[in-house]
PDB file of N, CA and C in Angstrom:
ATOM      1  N   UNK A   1     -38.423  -8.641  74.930  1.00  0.00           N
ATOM      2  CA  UNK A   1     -37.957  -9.458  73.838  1.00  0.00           C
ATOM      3  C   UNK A   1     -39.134 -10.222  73.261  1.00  0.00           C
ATOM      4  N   UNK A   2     -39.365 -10.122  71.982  1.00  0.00           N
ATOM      5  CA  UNK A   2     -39.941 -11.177  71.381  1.00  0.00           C
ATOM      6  C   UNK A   2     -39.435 -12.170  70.501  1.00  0.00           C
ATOM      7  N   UNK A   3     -39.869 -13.159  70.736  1.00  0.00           N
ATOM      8  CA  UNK A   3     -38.903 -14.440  70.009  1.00  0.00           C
ATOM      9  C   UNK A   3     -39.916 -15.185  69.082  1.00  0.00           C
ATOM     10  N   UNK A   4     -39.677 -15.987  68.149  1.00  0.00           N
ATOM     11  CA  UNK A   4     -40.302 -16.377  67.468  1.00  0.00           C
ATOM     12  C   UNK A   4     -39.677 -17.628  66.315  1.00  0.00           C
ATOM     13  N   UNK A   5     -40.349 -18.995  66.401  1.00  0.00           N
ATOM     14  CA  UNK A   5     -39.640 -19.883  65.558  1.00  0.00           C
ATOM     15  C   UNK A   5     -40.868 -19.480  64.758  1.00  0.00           C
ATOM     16  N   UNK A   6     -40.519 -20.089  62.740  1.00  0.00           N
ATOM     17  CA  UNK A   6     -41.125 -19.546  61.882  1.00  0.00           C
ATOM     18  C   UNK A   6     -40.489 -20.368  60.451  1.00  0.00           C
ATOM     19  N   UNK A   7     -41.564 -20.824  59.995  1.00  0.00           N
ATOM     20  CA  UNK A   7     -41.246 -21.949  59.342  1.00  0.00           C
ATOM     21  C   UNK A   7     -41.894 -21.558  57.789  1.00  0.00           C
ATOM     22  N   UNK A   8     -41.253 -21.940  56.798  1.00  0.00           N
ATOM     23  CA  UNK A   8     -41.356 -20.972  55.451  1.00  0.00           C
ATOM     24  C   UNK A   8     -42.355 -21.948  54.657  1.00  0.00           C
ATOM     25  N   UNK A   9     -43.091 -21.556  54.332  1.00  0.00           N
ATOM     26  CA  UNK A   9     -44.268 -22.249  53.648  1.00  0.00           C
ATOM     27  C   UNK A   9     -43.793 -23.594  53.226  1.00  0.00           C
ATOM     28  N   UNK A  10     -42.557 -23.519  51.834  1.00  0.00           N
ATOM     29  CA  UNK A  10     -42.181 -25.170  51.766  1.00  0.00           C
ATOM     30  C   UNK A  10     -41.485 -25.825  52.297  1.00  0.00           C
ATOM     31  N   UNK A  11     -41.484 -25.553  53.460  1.00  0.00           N
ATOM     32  CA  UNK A  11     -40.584 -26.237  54.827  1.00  0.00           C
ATOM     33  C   UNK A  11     -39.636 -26.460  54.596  1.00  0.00           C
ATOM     34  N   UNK A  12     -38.579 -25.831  53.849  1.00  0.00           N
ATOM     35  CA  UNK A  12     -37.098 -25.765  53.390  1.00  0.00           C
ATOM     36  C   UNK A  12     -36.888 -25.535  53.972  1.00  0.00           C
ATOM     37  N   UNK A  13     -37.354 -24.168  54.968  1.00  0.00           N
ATOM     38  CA  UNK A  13     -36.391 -23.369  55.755  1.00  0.00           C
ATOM     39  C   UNK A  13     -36.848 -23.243  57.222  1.00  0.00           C
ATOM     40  N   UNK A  14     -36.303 -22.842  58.273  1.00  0.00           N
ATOM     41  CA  UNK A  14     -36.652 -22.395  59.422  1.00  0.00           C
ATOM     42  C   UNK A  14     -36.189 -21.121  60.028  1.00  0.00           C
ATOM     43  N   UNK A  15     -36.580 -20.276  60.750  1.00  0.00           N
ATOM     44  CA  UNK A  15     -35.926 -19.077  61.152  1.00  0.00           C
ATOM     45  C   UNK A  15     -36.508 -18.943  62.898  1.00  0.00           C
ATOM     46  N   UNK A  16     -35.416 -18.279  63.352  1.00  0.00           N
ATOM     47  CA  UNK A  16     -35.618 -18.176  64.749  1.00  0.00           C
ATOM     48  C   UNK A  16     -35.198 -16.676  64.463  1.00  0.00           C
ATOM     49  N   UNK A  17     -36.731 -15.733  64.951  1.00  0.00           N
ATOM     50  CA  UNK A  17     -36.646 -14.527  64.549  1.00  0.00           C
ATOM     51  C   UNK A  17     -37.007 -13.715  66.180  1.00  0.00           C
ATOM     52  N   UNK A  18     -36.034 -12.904  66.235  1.00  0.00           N
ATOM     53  CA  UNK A  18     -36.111 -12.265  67.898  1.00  0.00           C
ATOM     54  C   UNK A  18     -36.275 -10.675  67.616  1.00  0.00           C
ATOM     55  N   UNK A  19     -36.631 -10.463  68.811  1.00  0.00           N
ATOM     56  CA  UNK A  19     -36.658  -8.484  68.939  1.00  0.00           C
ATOM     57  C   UNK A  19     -36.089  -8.073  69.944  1.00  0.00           C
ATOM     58  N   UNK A  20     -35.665  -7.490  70.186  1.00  0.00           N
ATOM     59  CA  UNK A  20     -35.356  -6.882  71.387  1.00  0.00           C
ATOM     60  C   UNK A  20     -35.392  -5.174  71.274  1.00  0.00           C
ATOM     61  N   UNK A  21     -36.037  -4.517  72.734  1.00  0.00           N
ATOM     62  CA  UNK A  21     -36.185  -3.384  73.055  1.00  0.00           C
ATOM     63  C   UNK A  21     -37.595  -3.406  73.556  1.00  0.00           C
ATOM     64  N   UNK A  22     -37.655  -1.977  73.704  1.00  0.00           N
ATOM     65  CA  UNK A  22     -39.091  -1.693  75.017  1.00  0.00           C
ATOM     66  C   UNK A  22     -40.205  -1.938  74.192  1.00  0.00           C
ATOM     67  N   UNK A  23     -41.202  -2.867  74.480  1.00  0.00           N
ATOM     68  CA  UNK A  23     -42.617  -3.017  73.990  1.00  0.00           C
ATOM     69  C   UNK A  23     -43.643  -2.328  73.957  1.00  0.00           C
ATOM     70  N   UNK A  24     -43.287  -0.920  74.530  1.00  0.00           N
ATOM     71  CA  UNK A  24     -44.214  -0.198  74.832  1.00  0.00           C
ATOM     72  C   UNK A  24     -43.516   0.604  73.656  1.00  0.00           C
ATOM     73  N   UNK A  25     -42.782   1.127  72.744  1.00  0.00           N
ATOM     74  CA  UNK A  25     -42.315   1.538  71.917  1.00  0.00           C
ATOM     75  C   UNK A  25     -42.147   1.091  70.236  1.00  0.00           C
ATOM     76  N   UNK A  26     -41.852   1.583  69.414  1.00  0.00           N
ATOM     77  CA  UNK A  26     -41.532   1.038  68.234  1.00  0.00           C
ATOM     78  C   UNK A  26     -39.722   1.165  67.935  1.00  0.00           C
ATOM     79  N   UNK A  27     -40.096   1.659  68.988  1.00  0.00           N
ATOM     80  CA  UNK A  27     -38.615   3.136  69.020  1.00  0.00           C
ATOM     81  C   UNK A  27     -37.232   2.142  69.514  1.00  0.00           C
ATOM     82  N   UNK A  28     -36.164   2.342  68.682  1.00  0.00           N
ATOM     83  CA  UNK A  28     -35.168   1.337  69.406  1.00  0.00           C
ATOM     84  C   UNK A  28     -35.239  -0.198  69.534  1.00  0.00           C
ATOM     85  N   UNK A  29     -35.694  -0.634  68.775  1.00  0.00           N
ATOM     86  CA  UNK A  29     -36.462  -2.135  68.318  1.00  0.00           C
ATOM     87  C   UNK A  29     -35.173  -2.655  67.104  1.00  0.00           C
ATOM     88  N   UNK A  30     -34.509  -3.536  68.322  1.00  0.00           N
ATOM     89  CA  UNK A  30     -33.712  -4.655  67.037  1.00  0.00           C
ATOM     90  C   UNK A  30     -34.065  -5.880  66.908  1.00  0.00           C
ATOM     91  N   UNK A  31     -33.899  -6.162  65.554  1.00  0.00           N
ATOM     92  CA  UNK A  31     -34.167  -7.391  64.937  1.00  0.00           C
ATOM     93  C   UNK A  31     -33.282  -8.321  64.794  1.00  0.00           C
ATOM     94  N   UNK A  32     -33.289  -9.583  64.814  1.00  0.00           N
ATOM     95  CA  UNK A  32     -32.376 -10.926  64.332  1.00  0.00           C
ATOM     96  C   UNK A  32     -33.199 -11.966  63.945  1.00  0.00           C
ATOM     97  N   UNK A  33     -32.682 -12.205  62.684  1.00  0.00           N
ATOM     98  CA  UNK A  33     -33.209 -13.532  62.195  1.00  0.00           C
ATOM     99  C   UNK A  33     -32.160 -14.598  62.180  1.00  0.00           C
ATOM    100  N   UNK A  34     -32.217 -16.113  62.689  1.00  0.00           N
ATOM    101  CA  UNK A  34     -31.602 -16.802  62.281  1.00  0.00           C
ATOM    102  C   UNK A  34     -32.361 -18.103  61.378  1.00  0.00           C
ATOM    103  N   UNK A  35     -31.662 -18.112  60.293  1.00  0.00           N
ATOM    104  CA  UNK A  35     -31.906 -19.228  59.186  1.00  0.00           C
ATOM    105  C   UNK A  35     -31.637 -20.798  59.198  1.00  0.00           C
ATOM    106  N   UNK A  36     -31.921 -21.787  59.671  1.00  0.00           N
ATOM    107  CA  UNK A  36     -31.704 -23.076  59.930  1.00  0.00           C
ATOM    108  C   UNK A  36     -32.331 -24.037  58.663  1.00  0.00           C
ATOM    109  N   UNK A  37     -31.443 -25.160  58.092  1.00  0.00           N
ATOM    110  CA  UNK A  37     -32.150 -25.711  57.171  1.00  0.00           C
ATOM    111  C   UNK A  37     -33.018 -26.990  57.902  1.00  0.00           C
ATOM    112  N   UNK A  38     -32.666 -27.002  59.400  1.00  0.00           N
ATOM    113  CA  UNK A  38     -33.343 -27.811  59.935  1.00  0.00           C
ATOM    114  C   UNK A  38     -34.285 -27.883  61.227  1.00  0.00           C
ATOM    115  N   UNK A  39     -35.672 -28.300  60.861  1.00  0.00           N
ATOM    116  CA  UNK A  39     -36.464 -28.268  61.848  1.00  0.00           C
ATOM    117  C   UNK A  39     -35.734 -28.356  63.339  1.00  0.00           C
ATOM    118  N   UNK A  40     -35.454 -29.313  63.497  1.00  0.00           N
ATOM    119  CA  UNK A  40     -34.322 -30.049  64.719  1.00  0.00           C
ATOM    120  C   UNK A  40     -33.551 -28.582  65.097  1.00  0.00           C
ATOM    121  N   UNK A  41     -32.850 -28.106  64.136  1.00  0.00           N
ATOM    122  CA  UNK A  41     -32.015 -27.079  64.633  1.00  0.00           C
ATOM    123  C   UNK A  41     -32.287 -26.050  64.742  1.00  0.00           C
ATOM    124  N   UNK A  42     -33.608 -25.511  64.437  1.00  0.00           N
ATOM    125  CA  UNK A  42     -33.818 -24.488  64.522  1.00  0.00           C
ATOM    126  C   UNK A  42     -35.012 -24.039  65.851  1.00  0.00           C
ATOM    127  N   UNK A  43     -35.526 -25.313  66.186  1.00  0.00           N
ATOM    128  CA  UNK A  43     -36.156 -25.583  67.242  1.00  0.00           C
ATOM    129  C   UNK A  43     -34.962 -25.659  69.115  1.00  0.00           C
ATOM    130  N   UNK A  44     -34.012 -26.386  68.708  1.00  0.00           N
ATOM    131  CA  UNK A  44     -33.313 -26.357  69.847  1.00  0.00           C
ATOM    132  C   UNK A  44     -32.356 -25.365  69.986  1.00  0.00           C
ATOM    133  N   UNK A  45     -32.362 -24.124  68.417  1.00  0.00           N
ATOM    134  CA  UNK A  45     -32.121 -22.750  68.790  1.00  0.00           C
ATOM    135  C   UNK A  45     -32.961 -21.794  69.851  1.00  0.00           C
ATOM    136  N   UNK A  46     -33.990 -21.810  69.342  1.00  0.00           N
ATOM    137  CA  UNK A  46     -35.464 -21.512  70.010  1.00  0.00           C
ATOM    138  C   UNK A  46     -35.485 -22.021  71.210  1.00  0.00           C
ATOM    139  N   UNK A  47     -35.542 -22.854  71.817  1.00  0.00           N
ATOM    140  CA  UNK A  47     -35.366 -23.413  73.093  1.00  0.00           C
ATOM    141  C   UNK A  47     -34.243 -22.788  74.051  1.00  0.00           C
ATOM    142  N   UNK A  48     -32.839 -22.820  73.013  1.00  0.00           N
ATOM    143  CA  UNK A  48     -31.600 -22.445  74.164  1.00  0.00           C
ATOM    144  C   UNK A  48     -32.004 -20.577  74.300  1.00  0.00           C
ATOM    145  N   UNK A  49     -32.554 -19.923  73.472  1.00  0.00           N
ATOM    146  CA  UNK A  49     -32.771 -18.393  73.488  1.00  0.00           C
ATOM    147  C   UNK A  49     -33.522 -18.477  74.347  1.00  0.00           C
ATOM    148  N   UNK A  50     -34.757 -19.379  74.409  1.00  0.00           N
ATOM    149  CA  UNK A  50     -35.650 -18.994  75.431  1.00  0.00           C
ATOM    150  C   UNK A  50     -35.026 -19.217  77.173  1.00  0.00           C
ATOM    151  N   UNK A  51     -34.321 -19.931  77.151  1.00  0.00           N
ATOM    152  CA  UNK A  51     -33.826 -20.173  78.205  1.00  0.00           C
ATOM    153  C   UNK A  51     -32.518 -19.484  78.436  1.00  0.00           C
ATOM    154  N   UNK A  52     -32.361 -19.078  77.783  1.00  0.00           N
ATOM    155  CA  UNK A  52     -30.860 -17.636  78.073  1.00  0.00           C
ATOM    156  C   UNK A  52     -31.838 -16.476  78.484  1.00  0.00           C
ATOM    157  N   UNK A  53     -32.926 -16.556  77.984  1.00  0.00           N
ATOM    158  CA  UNK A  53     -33.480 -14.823  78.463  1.00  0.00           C
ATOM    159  C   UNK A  53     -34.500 -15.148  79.368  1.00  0.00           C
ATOM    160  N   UNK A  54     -34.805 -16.549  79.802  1.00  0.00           N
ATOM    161  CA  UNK A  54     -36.182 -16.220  80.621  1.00  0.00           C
ATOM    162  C   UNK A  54     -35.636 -16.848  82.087  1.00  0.00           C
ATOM    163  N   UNK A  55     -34.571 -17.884  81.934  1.00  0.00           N
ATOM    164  CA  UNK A  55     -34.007 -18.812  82.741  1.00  0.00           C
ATOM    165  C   UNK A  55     -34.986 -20.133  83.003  1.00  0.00           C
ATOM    166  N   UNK A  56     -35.959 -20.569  82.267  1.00  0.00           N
ATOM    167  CA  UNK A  56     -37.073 -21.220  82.100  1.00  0.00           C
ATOM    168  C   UNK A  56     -36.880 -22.008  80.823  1.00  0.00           C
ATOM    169  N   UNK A  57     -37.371 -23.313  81.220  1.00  0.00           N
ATOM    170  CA  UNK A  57     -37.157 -24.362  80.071  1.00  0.00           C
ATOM    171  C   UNK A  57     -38.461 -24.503  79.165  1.00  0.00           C
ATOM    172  N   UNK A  58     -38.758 -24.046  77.800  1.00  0.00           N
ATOM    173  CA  UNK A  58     -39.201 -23.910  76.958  1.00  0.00           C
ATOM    174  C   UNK A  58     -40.347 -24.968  77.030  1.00  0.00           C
ATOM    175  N   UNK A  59     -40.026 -26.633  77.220  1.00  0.00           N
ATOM    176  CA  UNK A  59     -40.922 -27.389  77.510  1.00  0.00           C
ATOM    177  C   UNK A  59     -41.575 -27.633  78.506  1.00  0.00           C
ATOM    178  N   UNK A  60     -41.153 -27.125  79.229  1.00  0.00           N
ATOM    179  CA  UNK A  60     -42.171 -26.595  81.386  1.00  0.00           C
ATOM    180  C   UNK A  60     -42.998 -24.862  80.854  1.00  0.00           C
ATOM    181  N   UNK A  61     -42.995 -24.673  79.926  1.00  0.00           N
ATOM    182  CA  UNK A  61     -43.938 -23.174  79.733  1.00  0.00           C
ATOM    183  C   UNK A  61     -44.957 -23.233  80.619  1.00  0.00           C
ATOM    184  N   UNK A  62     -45.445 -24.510  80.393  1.00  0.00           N
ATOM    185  CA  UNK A  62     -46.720 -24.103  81.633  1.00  0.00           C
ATOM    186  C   UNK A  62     -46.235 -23.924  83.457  1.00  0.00           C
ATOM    187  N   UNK A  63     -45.236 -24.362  83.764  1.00  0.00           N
ATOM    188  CA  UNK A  63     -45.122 -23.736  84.846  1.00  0.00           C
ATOM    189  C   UNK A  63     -44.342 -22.906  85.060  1.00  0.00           C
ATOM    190  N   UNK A  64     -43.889 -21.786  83.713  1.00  0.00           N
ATOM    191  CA  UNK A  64     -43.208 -20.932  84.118  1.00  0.00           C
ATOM    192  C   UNK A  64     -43.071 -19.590  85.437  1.00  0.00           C
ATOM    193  N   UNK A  65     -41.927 -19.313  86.080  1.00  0.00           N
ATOM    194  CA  UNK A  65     -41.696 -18.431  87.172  1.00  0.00           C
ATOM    195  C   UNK A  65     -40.964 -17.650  86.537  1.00  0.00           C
ATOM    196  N   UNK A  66     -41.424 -16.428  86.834  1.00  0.00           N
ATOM    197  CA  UNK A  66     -40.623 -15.047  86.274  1.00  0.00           C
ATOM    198  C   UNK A  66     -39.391 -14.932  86.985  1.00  0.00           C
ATOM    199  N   UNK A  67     -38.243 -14.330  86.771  1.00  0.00           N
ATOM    200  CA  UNK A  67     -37.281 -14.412  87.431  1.00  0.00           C
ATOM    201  C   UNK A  67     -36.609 -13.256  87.358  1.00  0.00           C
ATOM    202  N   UNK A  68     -36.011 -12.109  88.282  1.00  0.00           N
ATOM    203  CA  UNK A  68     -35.807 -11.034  88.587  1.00  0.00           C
ATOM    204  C   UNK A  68     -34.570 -10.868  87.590  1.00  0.00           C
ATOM    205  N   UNK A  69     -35.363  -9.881  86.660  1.00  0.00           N
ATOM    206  CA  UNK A  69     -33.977  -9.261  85.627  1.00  0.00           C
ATOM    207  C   UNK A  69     -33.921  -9.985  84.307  1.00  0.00           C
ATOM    208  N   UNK A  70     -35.424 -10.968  84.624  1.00  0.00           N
ATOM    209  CA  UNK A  70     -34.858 -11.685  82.691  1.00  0.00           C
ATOM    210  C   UNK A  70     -36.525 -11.539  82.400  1.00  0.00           C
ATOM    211  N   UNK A  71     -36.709 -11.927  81.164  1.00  0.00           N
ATOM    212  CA  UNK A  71     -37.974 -11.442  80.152  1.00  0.00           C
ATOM    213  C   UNK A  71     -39.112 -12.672  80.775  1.00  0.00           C
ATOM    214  N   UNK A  72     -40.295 -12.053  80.811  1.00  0.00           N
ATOM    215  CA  UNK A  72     -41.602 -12.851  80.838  1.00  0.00           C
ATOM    216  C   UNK A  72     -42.015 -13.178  80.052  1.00  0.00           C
ATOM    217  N   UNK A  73     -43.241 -14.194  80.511  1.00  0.00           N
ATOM    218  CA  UNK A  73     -43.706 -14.703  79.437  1.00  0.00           C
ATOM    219  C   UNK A  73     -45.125 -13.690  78.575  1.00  0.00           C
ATOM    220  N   UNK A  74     -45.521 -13.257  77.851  1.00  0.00           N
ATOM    221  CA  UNK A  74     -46.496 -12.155  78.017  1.00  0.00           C
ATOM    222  C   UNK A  74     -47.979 -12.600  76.941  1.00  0.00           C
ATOM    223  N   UNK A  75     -49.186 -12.642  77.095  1.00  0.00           N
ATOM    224  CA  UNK A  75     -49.977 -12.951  76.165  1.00  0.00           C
ATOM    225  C   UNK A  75     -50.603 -12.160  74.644  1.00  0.00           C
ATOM    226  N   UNK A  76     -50.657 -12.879  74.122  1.00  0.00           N
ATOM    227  CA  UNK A  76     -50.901 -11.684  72.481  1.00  0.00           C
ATOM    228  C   UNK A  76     -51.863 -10.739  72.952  1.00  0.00           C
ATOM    229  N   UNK A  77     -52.454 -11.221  73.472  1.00  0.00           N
ATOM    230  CA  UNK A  77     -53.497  -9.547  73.678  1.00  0.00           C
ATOM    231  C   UNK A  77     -52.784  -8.349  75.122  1.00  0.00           C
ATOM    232  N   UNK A  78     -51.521  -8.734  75.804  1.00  0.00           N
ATOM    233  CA  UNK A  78     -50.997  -7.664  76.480  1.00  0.00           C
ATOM    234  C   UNK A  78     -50.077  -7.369  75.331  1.00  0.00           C
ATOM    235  N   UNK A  79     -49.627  -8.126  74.490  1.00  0.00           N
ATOM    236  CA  UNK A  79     -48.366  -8.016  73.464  1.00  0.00           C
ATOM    237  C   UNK A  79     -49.140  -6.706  72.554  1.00  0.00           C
ATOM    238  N   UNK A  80     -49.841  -7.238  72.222  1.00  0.00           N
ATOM    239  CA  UNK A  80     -50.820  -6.135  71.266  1.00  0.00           C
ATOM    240  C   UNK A  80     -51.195  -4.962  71.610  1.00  0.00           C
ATOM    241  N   UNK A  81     -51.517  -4.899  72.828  1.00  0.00           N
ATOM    242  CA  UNK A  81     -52.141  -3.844  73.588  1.00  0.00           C
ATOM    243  C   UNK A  81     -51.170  -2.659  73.695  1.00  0.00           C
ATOM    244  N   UNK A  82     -49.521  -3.326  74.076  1.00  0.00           N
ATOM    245  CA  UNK A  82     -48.520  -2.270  74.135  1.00  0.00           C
ATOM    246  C   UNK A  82     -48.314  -1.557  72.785  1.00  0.00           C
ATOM    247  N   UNK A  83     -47.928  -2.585  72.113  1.00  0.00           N
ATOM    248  CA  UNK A  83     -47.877  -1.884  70.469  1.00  0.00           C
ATOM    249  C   UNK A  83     -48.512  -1.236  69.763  1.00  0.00           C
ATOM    250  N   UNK A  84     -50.408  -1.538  69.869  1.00  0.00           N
ATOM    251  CA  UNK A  84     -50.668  -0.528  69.360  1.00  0.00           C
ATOM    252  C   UNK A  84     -50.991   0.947  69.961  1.00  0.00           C
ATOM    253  N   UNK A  85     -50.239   0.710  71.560  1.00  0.00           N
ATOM    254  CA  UNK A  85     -50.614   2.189  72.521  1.00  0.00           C
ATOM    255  C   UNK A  85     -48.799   2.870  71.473  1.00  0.00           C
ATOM    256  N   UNK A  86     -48.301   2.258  71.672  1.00  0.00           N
ATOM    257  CA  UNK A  86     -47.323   2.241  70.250  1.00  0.00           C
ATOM    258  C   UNK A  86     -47.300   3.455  69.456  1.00  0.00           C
ATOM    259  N   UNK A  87     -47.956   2.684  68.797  1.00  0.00           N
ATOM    260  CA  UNK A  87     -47.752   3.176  67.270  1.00  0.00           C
ATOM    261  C   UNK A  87     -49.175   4.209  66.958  1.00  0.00           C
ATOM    262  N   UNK A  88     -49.643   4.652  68.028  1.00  0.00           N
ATOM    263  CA  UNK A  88     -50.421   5.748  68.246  1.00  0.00           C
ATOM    264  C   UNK A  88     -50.195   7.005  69.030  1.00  0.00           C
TER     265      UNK A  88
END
């Protein structure tokens, strides 16, 4: 899963934009965006997702523990690395 809060240039808007499917693929990759008109709400969307899929509280990231059967935390350059073995 990749998750992502994302904030629209004139800060009107907010979106909590997710993926789900295998990272090592392009293949079978769904998308969801959700639209929030508020920072506040679109942030403690982001928070409760992260903690439905990781079982880890969004503001302890730094001591996150992986937990058998839910999503890790992963760095842009392993994130990258899968995708573009990907899309080659």
């Amino acid at each position: 899963m990749r998750l992502q809060l994302l904030e629209r240039d004139d800060e009107q808007k907010w979106f909590v934009w997710s993926a789900t499917g295998m990272l090592s693929t392009s293949k079978k990759v769904k998308t969801h965006i959700d639209t929030k008109f508020s920072k506040v709400e679109a942030i403690a969307l982001f928070e409760k997702n992260f903690e439905k899929y990781t079982e880890n509280r969004w503001v302890e990231k730094e001591f996150f523990q992986a937990k058998p059967g839910k999503y890790q935390i992963m760095s842009d350059e392993v994130e990258k690395e899968k995708l573009d073995l990907a899309m080659n």
